[in-house]
Protein backbone atom coordinates (compact mmCIF):
# COMPACT_ATOMS: atom_id res chain seq x y z
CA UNK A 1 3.57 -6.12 13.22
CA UNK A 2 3.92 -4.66 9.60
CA UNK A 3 7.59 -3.14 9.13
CA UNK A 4 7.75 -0.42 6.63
CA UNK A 5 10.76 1.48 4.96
CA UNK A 6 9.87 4.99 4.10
CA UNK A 7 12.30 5.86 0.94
CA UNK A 8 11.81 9.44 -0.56
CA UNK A 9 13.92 12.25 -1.15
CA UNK A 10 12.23 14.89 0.42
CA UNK A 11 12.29 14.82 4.45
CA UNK A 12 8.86 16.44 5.09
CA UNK A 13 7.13 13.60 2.95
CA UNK A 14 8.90 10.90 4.93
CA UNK A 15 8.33 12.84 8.08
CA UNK A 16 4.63 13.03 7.19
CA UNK A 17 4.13 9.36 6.40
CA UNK A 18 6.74 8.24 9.57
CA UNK A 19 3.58 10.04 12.05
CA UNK A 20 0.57 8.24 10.24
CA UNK A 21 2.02 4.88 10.08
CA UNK A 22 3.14 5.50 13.97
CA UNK A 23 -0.25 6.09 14.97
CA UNK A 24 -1.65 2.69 12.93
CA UNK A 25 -1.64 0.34 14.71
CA UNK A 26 -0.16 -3.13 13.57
CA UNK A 27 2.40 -0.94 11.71
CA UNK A 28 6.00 0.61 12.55
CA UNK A 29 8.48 2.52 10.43
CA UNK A 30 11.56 0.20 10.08
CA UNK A 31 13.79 2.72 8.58
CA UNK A 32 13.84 5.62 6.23
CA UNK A 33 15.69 6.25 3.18
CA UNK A 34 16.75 9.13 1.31
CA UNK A 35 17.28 7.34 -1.92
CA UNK A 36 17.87 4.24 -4.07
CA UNK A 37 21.19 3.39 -3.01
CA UNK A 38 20.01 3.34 0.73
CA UNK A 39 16.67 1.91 0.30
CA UNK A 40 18.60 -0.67 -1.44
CA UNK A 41 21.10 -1.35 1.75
CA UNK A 42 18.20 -0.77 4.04
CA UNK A 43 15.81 -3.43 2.96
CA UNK A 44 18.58 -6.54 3.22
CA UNK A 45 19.61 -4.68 6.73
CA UNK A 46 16.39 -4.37 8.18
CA UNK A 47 14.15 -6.96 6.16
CA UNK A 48 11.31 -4.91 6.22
CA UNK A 49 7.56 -6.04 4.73
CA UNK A 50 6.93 -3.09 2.48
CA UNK A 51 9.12 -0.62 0.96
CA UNK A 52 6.92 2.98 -0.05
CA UNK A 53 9.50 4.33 -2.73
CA UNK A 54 9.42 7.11 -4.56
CA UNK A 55 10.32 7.16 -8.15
CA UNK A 56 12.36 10.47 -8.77
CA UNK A 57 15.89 10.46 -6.13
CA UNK A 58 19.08 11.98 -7.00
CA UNK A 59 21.15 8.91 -7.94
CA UNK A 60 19.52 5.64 -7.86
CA UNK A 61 16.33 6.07 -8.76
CA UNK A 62 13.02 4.10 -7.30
CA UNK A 63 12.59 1.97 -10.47
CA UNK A 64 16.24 0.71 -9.76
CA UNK A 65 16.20 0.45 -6.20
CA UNK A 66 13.29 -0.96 -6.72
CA UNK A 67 14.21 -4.24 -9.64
CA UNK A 68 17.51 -4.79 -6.63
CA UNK A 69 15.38 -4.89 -3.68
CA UNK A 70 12.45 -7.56 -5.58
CA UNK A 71 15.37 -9.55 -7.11
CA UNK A 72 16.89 -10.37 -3.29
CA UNK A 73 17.13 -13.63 -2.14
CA UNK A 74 14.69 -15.66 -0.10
CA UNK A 75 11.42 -13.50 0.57
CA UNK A 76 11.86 -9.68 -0.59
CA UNK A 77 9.93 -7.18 0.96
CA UNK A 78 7.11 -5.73 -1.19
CA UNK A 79 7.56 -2.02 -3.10
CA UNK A 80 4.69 0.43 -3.46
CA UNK A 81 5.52 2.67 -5.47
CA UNK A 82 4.60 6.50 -5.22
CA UNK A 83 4.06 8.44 -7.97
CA UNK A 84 2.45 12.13 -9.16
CA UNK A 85 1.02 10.59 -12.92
CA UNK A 86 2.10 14.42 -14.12
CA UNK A 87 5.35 14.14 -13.93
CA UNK A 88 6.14 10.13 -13.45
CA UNK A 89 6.89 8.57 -16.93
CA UNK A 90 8.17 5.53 -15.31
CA UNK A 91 5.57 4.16 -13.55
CA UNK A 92 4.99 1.28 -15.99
CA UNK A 93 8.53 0.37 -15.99
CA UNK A 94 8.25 0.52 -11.95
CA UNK A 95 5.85 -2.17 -12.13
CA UNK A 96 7.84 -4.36 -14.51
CA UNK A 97 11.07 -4.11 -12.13
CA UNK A 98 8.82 -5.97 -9.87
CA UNK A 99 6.34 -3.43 -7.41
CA UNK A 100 3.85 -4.41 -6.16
CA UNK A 101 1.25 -1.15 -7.06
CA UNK A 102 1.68 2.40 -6.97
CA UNK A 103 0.10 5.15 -4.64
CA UNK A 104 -0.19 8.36 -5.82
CA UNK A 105 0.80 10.91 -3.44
CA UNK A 106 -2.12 12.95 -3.36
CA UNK A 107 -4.51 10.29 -2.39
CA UNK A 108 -6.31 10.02 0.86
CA UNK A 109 -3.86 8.87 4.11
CA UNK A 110 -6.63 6.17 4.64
CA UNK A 111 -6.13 4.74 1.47
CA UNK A 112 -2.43 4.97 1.76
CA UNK A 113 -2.55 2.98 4.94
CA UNK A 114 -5.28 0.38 3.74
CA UNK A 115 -2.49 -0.10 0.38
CA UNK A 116 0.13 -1.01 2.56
CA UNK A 117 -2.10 -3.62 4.96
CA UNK A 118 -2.74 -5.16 2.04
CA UNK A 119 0.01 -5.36 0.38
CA UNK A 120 1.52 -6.67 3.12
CA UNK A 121 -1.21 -9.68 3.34
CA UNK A 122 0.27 -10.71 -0.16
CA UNK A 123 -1.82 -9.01 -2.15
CA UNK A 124 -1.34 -6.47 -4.81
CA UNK A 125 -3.63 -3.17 -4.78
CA UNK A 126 -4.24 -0.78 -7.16
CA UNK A 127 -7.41 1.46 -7.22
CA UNK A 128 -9.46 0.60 -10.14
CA UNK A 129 -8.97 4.14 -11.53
CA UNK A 130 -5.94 4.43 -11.00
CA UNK A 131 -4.92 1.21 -13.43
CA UNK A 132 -6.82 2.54 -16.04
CA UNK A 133 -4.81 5.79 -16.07
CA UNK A 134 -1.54 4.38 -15.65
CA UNK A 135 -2.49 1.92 -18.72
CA UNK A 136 -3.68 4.58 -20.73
CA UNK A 137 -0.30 6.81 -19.75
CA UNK A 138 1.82 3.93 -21.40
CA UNK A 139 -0.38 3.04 -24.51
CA UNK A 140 -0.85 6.62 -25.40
CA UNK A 141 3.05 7.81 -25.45
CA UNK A 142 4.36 8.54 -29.14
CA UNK A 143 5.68 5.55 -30.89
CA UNK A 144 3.90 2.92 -28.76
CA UNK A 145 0.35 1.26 -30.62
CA UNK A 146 -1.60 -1.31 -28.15
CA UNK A 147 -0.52 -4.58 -29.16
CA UNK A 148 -3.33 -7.44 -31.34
CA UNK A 149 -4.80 -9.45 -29.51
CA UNK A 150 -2.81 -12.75 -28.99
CA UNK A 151 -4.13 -16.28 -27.56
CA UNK A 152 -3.04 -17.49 -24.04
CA UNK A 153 -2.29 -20.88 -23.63
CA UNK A 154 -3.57 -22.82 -20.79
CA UNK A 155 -6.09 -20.62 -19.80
CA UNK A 156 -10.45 -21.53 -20.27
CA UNK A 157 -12.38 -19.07 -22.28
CA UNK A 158 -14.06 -17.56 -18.43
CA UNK A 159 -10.39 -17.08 -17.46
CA UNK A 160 -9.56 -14.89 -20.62
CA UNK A 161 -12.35 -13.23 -19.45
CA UNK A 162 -11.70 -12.44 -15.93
CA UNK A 163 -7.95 -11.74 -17.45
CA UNK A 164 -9.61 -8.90 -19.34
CA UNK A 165 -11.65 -7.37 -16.45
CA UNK A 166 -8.46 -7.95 -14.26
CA UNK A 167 -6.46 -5.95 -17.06
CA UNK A 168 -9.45 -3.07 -16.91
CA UNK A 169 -8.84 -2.48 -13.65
CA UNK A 170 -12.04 -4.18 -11.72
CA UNK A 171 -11.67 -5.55 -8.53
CA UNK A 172 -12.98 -9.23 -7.44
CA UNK A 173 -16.31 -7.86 -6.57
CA UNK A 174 -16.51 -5.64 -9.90
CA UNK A 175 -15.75 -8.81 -11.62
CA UNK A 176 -18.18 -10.85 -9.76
CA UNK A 177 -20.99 -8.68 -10.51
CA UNK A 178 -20.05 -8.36 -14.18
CA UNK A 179 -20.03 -11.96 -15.06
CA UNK A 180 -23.05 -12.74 -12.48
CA UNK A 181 -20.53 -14.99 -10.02
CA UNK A 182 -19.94 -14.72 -6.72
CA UNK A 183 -17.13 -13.14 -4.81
CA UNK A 184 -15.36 -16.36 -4.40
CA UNK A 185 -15.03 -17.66 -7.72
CA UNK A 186 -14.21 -14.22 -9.18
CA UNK A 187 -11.18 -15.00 -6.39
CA UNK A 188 -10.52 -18.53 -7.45
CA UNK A 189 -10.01 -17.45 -11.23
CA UNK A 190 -7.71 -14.65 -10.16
CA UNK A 191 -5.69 -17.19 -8.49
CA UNK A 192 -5.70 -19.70 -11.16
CA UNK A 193 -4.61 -17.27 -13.69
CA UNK A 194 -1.70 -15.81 -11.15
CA UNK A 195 -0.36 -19.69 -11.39
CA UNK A 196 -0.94 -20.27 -14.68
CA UNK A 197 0.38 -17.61 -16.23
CA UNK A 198 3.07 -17.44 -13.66
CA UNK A 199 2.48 -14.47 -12.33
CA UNK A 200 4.11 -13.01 -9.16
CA UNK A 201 0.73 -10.64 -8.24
CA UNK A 202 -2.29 -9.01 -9.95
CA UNK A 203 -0.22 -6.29 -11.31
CA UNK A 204 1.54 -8.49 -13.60
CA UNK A 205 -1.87 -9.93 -14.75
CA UNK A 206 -2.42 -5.56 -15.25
CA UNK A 207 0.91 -5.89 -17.48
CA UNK A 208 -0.16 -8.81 -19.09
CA UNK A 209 -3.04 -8.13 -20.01
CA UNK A 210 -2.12 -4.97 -21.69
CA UNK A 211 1.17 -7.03 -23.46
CA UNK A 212 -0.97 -9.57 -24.94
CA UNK A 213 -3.49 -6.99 -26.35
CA UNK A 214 -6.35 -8.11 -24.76
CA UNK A 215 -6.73 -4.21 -23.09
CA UNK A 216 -6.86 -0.71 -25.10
CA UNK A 217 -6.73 2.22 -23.82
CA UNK A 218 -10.10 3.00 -25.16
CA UNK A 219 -11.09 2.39 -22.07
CA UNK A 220 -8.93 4.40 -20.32
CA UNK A 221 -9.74 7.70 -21.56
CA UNK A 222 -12.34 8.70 -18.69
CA UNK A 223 -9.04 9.51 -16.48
CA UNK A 224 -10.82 7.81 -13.59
């Protein structure tokens, strides 16, 4: 059984996401939480599996919450983060206190649900499209130019490559098709370049990616 803690200011959206994780089944609601401070106490109290947080609470807010929760000892809970990109600035800073993706609050309650089975499995989802818009959010803000590209030590010339189309926002299978491999080693160099670079999920390879330049948000600008 998948424990979740619902964390969001507004009681009709926790409400709302309480009755459709009730009727999944494989997953319970461990708690709810009306902001940062609480989510904060409620994830070492109840040890759930995922944290949903929103970003904007009164006090704490989910970018806080969520760098305390991912910094606890022994195994922390994962944080999916939820976000409206029209008013969220903060995503990208979200991710770097340690979430493990972002759902935007509009999306389909299918989707929702199949983000938070898999994050739960250990794995860190983000919808294609979605990574391209929240990459091209950050680069394009005033003051900020996309990095040059840098080398990455330790890493083969195919896993620079499969860094870039990780960064870009494909998926395994995206990748798979676009370097004519199969599904499995598209996997394998994921997981090589999560030790390697020492990185906790494929979000961070998202970060990285865009932090070493080897991303721009050229290819951002469909809004997908």
């Amino acid at each position: 059984m998948t424990r979740v803690l619902l964390t969001d200011d507004q009681p009709l959206v926790r409400h709302g996401l309480r009755v459709l994780i009730t009727d999944r089944p494989g997953l319970e609601v461990a708690g709810e939480a009306a902001n940062g401070e609480e989510a904060v106490r409620l994830a070492a109290q109840l040890a759930p599996d995922v944290v949903v947080m929103d970003i904007r609470m009164p006090g704490m807010d989910g970018i806080e919450a969520t760098r305390r929760i991912t910094a606890g000892s022994g195994t922390p809970p994962k944080v999916l983060i939820l976000t409206t990109f029209d008013d969220d600035e903060y995503v990208y800073g979200a991710l770097r206190a340690g979430a493990s993706g972002f759902l935007v609050k509009d999306m389909d309650m299918d989707q929702l649900i199949a983000a938070i089975e898999v994050v739960a499995a250990g794995d860190a989802l983000i919808a294609p499209g979605v990574t391209r818009r929240l990459i091209a959010e950050f680069a394009a803000r005033p003051g900020i130019s996309p990095p040059p590209p840098r080398p990455v030590a330790g890493i083969t010339v195919r896993e620079r490559e499969v860094l870039i189309l990780v960064g870009r926002g494909l998926s395994n299978g995206e990748i798979a098709a676009r370097l004519h491999i199969s599904m499995a080693t598209a996997k394998a160099h994921v997981s090589r370049l999560l030790t390697k670079l020492d990185a906790r999920d494929r979000v961070q390879l998202v970060i990285l990616a865009y932090e070493l330049g080897l991303v721009t948000p050229t290819w951002g600008q469909g809004r997908g």
